[in-house]
N, C-alpha and C. Protein backbone atom coordinates (compact mmCIF):
# COMPACT_ATOMS: atom_id res chain seq x y z
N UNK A 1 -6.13 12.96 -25.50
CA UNK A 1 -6.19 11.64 -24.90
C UNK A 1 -6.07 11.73 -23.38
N UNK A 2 -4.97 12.73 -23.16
CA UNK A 2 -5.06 12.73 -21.56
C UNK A 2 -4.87 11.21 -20.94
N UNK A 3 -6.17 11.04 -19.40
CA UNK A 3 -5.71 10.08 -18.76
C UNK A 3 -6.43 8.89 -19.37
N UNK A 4 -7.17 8.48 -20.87
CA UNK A 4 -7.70 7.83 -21.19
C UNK A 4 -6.78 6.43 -21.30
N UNK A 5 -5.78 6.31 -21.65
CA UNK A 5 -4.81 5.32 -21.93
C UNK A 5 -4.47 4.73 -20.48
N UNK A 6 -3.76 5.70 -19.36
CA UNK A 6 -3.89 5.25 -18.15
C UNK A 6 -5.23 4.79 -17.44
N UNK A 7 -6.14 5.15 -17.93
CA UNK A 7 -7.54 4.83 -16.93
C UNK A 7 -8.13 3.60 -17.70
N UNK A 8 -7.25 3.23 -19.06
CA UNK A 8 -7.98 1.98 -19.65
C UNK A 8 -7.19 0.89 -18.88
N UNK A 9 -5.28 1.16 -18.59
CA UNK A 9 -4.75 0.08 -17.99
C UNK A 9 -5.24 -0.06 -16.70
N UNK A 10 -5.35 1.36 -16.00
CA UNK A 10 -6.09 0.76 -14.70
C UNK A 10 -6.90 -0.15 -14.13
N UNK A 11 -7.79 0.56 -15.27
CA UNK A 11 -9.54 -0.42 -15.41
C UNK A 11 -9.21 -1.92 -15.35
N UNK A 12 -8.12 -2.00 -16.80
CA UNK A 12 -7.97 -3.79 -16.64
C UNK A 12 -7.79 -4.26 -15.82
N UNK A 13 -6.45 -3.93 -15.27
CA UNK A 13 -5.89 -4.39 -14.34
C UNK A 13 -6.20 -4.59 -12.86
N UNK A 14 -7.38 -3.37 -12.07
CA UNK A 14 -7.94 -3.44 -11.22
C UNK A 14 -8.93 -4.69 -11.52
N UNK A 15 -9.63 -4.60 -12.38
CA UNK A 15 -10.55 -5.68 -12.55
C UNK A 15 -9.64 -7.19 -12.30
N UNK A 16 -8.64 -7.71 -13.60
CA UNK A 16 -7.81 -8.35 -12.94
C UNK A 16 -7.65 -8.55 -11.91
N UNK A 17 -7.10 -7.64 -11.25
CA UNK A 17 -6.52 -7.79 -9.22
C UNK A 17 -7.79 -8.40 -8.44
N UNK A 18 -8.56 -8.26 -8.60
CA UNK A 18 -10.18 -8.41 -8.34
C UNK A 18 -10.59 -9.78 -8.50
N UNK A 19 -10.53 -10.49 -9.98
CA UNK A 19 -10.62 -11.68 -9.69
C UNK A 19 -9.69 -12.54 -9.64
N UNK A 20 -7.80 -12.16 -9.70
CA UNK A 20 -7.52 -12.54 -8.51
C UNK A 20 -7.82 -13.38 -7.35
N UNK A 21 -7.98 -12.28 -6.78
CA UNK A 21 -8.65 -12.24 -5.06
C UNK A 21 -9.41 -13.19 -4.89
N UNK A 22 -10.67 -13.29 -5.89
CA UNK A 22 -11.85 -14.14 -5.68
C UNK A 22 -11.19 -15.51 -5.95
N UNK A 23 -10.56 -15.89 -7.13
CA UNK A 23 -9.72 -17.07 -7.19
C UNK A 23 -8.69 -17.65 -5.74
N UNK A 24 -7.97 -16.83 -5.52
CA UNK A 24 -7.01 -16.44 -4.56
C UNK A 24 -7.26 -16.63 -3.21
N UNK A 25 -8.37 -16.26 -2.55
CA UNK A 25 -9.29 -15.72 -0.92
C UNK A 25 -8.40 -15.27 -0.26
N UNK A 26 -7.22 -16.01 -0.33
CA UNK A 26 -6.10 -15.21 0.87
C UNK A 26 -5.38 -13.96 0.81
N UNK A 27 -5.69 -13.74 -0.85
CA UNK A 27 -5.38 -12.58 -0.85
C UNK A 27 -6.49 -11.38 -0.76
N UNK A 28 -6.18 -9.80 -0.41
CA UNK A 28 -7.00 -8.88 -0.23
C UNK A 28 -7.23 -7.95 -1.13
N UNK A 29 -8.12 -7.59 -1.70
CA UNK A 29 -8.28 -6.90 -3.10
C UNK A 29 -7.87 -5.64 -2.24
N UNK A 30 -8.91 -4.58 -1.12
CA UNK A 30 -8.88 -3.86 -1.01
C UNK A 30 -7.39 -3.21 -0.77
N UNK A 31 -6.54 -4.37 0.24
CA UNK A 31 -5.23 -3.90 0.22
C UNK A 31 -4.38 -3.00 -0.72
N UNK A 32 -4.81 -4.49 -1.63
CA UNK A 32 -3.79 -4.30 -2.79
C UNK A 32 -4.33 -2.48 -3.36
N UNK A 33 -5.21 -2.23 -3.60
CA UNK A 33 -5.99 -0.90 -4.32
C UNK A 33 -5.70 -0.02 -3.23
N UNK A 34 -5.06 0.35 -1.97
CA UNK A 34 -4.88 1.17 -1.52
C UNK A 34 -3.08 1.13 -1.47
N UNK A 35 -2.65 0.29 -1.64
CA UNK A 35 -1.14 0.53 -2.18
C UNK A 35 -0.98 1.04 -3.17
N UNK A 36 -1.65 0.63 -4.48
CA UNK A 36 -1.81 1.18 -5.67
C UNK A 36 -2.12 2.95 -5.64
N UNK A 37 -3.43 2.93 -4.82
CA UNK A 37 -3.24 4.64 -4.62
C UNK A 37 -2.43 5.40 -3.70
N UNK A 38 -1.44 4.15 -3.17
CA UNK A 38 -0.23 5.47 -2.37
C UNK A 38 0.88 5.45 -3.59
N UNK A 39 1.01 4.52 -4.61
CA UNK A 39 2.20 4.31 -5.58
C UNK A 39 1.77 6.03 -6.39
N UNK A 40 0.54 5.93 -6.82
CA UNK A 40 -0.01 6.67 -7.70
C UNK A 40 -0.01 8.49 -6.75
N UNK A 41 0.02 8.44 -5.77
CA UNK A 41 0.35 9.59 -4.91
C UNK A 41 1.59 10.11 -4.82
N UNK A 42 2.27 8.92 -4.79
CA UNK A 42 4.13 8.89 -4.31
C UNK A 42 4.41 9.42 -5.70
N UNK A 43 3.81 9.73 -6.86
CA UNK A 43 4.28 10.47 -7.98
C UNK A 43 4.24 9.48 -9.28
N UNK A 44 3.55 8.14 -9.06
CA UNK A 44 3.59 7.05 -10.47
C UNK A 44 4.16 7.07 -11.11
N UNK A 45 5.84 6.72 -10.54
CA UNK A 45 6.94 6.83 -11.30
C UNK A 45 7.72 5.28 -10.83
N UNK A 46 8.73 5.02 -11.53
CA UNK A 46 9.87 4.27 -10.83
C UNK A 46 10.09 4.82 -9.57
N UNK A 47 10.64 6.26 -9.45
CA UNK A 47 11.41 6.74 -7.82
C UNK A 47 10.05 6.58 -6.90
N UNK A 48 8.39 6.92 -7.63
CA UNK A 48 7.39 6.82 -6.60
C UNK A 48 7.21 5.39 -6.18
N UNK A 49 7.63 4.39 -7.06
CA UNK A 49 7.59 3.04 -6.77
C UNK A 49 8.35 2.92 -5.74
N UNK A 50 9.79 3.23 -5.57
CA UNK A 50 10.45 2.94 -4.27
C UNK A 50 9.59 3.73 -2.37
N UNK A 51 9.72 5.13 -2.99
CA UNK A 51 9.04 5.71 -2.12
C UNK A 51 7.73 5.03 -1.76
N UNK A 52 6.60 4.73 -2.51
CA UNK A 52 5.50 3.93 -1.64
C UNK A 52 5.84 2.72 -1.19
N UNK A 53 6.63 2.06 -1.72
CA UNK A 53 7.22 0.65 -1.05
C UNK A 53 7.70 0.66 0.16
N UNK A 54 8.71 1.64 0.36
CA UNK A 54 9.17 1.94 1.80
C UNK A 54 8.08 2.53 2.90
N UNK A 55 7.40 3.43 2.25
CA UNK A 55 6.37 4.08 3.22
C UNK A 55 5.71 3.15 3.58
N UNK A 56 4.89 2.37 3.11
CA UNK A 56 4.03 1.52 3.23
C UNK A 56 4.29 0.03 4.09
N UNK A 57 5.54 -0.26 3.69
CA UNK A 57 6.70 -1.14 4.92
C UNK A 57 6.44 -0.54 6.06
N UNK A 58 6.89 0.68 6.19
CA UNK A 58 7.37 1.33 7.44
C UNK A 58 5.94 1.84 8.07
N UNK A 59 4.88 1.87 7.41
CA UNK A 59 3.61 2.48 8.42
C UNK A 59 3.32 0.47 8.84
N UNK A 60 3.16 -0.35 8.03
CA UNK A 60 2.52 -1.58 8.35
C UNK A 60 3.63 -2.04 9.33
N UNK A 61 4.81 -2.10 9.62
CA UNK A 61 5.65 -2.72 10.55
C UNK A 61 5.69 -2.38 11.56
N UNK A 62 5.02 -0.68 11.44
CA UNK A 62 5.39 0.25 12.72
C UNK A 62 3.82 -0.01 13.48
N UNK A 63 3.34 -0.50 12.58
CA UNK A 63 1.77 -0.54 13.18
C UNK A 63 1.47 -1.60 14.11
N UNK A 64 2.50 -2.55 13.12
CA UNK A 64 2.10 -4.10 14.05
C UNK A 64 2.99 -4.09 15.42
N UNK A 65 4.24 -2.99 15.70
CA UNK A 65 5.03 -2.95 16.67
C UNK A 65 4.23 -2.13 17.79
N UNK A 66 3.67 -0.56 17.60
CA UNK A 66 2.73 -0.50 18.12
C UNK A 66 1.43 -1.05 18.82
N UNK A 67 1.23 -1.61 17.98
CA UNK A 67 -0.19 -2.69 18.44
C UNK A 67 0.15 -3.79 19.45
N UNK A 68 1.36 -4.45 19.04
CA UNK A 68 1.87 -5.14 20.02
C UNK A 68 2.23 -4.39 21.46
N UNK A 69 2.98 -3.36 21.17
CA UNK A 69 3.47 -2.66 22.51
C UNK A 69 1.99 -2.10 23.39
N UNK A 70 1.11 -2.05 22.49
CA UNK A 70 -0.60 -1.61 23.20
C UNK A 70 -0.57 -2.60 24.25
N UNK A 71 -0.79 -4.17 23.48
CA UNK A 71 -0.70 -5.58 23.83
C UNK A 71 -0.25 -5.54 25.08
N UNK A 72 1.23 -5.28 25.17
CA UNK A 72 1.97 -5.71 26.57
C UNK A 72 1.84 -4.47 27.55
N UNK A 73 1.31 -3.07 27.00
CA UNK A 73 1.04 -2.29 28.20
C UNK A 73 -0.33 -1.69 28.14
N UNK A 74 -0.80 -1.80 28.71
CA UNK A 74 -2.18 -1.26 29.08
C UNK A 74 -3.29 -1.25 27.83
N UNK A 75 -3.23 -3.06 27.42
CA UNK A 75 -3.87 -3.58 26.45
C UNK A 75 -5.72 -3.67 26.74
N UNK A 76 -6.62 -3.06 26.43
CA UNK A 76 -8.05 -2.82 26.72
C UNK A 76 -8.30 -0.86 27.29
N UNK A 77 -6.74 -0.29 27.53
CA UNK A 77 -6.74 1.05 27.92
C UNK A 77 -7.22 2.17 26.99
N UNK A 78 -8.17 2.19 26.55
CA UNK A 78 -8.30 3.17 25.16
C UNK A 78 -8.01 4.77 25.91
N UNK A 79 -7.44 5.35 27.04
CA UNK A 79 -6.85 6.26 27.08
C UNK A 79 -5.43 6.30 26.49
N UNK A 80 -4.40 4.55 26.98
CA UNK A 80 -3.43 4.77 26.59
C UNK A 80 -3.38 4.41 25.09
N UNK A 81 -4.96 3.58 24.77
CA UNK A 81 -4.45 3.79 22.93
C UNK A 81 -4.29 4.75 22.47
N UNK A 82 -4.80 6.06 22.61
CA UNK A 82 -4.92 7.33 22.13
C UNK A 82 -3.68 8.13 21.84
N UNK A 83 -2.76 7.75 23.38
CA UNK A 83 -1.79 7.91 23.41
C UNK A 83 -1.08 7.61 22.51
N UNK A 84 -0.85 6.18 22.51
CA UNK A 84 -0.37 5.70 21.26
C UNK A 84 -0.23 6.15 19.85
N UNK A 85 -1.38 5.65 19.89
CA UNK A 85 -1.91 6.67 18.25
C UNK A 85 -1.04 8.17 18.21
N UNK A 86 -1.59 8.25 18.89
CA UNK A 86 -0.39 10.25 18.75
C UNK A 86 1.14 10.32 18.27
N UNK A 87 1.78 9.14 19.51
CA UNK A 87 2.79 9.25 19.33
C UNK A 87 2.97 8.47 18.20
N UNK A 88 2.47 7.53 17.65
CA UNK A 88 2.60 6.65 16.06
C UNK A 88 2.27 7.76 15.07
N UNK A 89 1.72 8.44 14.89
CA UNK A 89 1.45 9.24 13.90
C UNK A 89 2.44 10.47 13.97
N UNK A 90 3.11 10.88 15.02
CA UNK A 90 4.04 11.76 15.32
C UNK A 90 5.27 11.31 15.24
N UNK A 91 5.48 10.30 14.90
CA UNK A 91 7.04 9.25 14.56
C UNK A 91 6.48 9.21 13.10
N UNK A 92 5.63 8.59 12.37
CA UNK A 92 5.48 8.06 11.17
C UNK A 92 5.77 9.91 10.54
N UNK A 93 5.15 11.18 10.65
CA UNK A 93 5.04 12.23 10.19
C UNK A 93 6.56 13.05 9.97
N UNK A 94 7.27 12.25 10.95
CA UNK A 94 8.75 12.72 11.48
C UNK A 94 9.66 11.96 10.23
N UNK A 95 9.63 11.19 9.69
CA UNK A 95 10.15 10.11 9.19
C UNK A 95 10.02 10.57 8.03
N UNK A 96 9.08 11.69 7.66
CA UNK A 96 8.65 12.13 6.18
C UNK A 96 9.60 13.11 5.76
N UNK A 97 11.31 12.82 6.68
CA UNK A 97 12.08 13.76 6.28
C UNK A 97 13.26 13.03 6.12
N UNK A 98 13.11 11.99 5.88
CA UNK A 98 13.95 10.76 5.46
C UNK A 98 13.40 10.75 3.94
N UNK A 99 14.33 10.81 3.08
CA UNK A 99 13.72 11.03 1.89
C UNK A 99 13.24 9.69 1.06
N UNK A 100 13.47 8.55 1.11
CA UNK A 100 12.13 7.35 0.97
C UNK A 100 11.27 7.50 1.69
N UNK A 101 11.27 8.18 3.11
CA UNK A 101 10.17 7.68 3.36
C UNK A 101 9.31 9.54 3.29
N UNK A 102 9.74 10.15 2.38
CA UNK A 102 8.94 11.44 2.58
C UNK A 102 7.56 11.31 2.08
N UNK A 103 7.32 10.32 1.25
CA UNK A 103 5.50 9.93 1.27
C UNK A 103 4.77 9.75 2.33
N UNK A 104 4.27 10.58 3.19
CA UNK A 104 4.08 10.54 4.57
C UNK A 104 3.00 9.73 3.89
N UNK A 105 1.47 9.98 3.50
CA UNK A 105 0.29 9.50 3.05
C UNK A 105 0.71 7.61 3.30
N UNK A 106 1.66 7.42 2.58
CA UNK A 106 2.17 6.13 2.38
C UNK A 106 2.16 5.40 3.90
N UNK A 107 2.62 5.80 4.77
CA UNK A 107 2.81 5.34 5.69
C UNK A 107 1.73 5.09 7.00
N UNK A 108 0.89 6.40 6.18
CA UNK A 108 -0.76 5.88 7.13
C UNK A 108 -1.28 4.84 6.43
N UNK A 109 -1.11 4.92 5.27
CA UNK A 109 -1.75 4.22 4.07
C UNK A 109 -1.32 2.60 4.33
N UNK A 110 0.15 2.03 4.70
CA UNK A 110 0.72 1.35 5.68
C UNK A 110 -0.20 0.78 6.58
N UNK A 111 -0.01 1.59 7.26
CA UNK A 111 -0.79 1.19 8.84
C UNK A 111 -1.79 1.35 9.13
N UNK A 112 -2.77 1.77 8.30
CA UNK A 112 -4.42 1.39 8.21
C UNK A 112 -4.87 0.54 7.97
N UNK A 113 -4.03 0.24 6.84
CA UNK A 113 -4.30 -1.15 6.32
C UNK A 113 -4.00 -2.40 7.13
N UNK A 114 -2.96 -2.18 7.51
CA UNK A 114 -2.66 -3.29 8.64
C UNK A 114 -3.73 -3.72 9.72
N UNK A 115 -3.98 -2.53 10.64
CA UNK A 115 -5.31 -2.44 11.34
C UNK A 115 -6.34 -3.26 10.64
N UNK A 116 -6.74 -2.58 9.61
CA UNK A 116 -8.08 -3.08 9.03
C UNK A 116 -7.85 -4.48 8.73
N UNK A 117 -6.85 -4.97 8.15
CA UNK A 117 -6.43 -6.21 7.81
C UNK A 117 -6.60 -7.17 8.77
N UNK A 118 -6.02 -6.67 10.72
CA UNK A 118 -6.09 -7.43 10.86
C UNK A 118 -7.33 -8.20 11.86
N UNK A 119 -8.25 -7.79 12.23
CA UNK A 119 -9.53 -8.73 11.70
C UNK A 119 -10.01 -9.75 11.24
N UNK A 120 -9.33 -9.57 9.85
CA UNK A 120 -9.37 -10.74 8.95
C UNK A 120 -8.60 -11.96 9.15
N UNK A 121 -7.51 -11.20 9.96
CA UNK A 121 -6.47 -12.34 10.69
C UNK A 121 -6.42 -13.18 12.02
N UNK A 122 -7.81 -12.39 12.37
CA UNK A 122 -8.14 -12.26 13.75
C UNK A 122 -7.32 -12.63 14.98
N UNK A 123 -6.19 -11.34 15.14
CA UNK A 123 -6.16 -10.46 15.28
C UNK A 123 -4.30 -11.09 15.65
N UNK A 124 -4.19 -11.89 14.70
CA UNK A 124 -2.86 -12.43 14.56
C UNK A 124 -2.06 -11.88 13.53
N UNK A 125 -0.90 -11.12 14.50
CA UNK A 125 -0.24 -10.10 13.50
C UNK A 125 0.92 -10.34 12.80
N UNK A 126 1.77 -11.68 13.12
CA UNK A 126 2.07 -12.32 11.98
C UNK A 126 1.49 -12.52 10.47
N UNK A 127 0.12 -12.80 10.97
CA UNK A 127 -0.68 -13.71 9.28
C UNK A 127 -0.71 -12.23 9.14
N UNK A 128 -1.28 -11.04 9.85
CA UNK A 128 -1.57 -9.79 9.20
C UNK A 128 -0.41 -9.19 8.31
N UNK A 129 0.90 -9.59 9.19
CA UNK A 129 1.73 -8.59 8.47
C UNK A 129 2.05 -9.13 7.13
N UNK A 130 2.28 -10.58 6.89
CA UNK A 130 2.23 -11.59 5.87
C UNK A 130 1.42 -10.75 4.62
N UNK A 131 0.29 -11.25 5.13
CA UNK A 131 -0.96 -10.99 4.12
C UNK A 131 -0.48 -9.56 3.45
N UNK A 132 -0.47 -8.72 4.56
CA UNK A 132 -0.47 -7.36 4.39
C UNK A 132 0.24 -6.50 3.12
N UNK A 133 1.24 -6.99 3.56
CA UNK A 133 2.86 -7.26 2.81
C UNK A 133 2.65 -7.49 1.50
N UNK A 134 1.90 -8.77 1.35
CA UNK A 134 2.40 -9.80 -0.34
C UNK A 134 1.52 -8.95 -0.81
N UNK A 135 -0.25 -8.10 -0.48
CA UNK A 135 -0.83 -7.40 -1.03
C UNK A 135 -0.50 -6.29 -1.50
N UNK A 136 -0.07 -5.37 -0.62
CA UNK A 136 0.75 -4.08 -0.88
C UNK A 136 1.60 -3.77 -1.98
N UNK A 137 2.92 -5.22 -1.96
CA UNK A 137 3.86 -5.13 -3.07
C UNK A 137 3.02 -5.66 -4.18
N UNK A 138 1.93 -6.22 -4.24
CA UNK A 138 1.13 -6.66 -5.36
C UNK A 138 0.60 -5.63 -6.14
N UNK A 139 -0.21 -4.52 -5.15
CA UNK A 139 -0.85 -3.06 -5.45
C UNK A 139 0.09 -2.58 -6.10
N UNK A 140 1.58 -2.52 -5.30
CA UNK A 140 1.87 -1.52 -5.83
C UNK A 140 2.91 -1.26 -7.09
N UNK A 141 2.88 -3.02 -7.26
CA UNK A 141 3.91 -3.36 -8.76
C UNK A 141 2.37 -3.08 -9.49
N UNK A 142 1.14 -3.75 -9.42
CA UNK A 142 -0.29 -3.35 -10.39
C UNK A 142 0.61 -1.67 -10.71
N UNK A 143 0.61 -0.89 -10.13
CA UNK A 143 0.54 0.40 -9.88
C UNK A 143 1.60 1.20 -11.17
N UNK A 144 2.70 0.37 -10.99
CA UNK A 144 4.39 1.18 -12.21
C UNK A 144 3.85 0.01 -13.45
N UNK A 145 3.00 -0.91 -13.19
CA UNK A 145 2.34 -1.43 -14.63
C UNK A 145 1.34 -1.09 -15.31
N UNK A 146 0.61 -0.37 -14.39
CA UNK A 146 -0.72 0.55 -15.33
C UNK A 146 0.08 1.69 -15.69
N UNK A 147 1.12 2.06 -14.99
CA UNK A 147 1.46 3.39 -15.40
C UNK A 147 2.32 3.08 -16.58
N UNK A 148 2.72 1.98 -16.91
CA UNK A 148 4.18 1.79 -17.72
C UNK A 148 3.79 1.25 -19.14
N UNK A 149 2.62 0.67 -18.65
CA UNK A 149 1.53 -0.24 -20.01
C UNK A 149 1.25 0.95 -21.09
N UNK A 150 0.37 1.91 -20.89
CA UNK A 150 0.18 2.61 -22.02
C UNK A 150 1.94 3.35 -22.66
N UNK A 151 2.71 3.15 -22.02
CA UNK A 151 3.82 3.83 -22.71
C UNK A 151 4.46 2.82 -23.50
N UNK A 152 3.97 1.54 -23.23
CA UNK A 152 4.85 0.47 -23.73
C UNK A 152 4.11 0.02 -25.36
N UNK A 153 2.97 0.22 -25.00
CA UNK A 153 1.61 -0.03 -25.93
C UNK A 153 2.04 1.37 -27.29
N UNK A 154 2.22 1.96 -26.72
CA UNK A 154 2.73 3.24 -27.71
C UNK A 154 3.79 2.62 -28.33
N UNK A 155 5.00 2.71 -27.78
CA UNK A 155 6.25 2.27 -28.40
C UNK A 155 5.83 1.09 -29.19
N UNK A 156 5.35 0.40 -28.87
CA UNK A 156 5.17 -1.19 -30.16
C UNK A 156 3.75 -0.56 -30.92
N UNK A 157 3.05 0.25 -31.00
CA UNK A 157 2.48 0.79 -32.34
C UNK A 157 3.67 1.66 -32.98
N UNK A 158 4.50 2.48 -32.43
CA UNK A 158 5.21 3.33 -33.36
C UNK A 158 6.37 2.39 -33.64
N UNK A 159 6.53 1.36 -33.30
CA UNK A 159 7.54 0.24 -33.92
C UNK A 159 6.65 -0.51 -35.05
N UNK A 160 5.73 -1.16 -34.53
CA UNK A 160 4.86 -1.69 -36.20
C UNK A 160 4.55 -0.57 -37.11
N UNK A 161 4.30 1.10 -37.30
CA UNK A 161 3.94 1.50 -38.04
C UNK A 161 5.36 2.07 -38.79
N UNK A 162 6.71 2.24 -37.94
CA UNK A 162 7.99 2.32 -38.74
C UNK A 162 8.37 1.93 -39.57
């Protein structure tokens, strides 16, 4: 059987998350599916559930603090964005020795999303971090429920066939 049982809850459930979204508009499918694959990285466990939760906090908060600090210093400078960027990715990489937040992946995974997100917010990082946020923890509870569904689905067949 392998990952057939997990790749059937996935399936649903991504699909689910999906129309969602379309019902929803304010919410972001893609978000949500890239939290889901840092939960599923962080080890698709309960403890990986905490670990991508935190990572994923901590790259999107650190992103929108960054972006802001771009904002108030040398905002249009794409030498000093670069800068930036370095040193954000050299704090977020550092942090991967804090043991929630050792899902480093999580924390780009975080703050990409944020970026990309905010666009959509144009380019208001309140609504971004908002949005960002309710998607993420959405992904990434989808995420300990695809993983938790086929084990649960087991236990209530080997309870009706007892």
């Amino acid at each position: 059987m392998g990952l057939l049982p997990v790749s059937i809850s996935i399936g649903v459930l991504c699909g689910l998350w999906f129309q969602t979204t379309v019902w929803v508009p304010w919410l972001t499918a893609w978000v949500g599916y890239a939290a889901w694959a840092s939960f599923y990285y962080a080890g698709g466990s309960g403890e990986a559930l905490k670990k991508s939760v935190a990572a994923n906090i901590a790259g999107m908060v650190q992103g929108a603090i960054f972006f802001w600090i771009w904002l108030q210093v040398g905002a249009g400078n794409m030498i000093l964005l670069s800068l930036w960027i370095g040193i954000f990715c050299f704090v977020m990489t550092m942090e991967g020795n804090i043991p929630l937040l050792s899902a480093i992946p999580g924390q780009f995974v975080g703050a990409a999303v944020f970026f990309g997100n905010l666009g959509a917010h144009e380019g208001d990082i309140t609504a971004t971090l908002i949005n960002t946020f309710v998607c993420m923890m959405i992904g990434n509870f989808a995420g300990i429920l695809s993983a938790r569904l086929p084990e649960l689905l087991k236990q209530k067949e080997a309870t009706a066939e007892g």
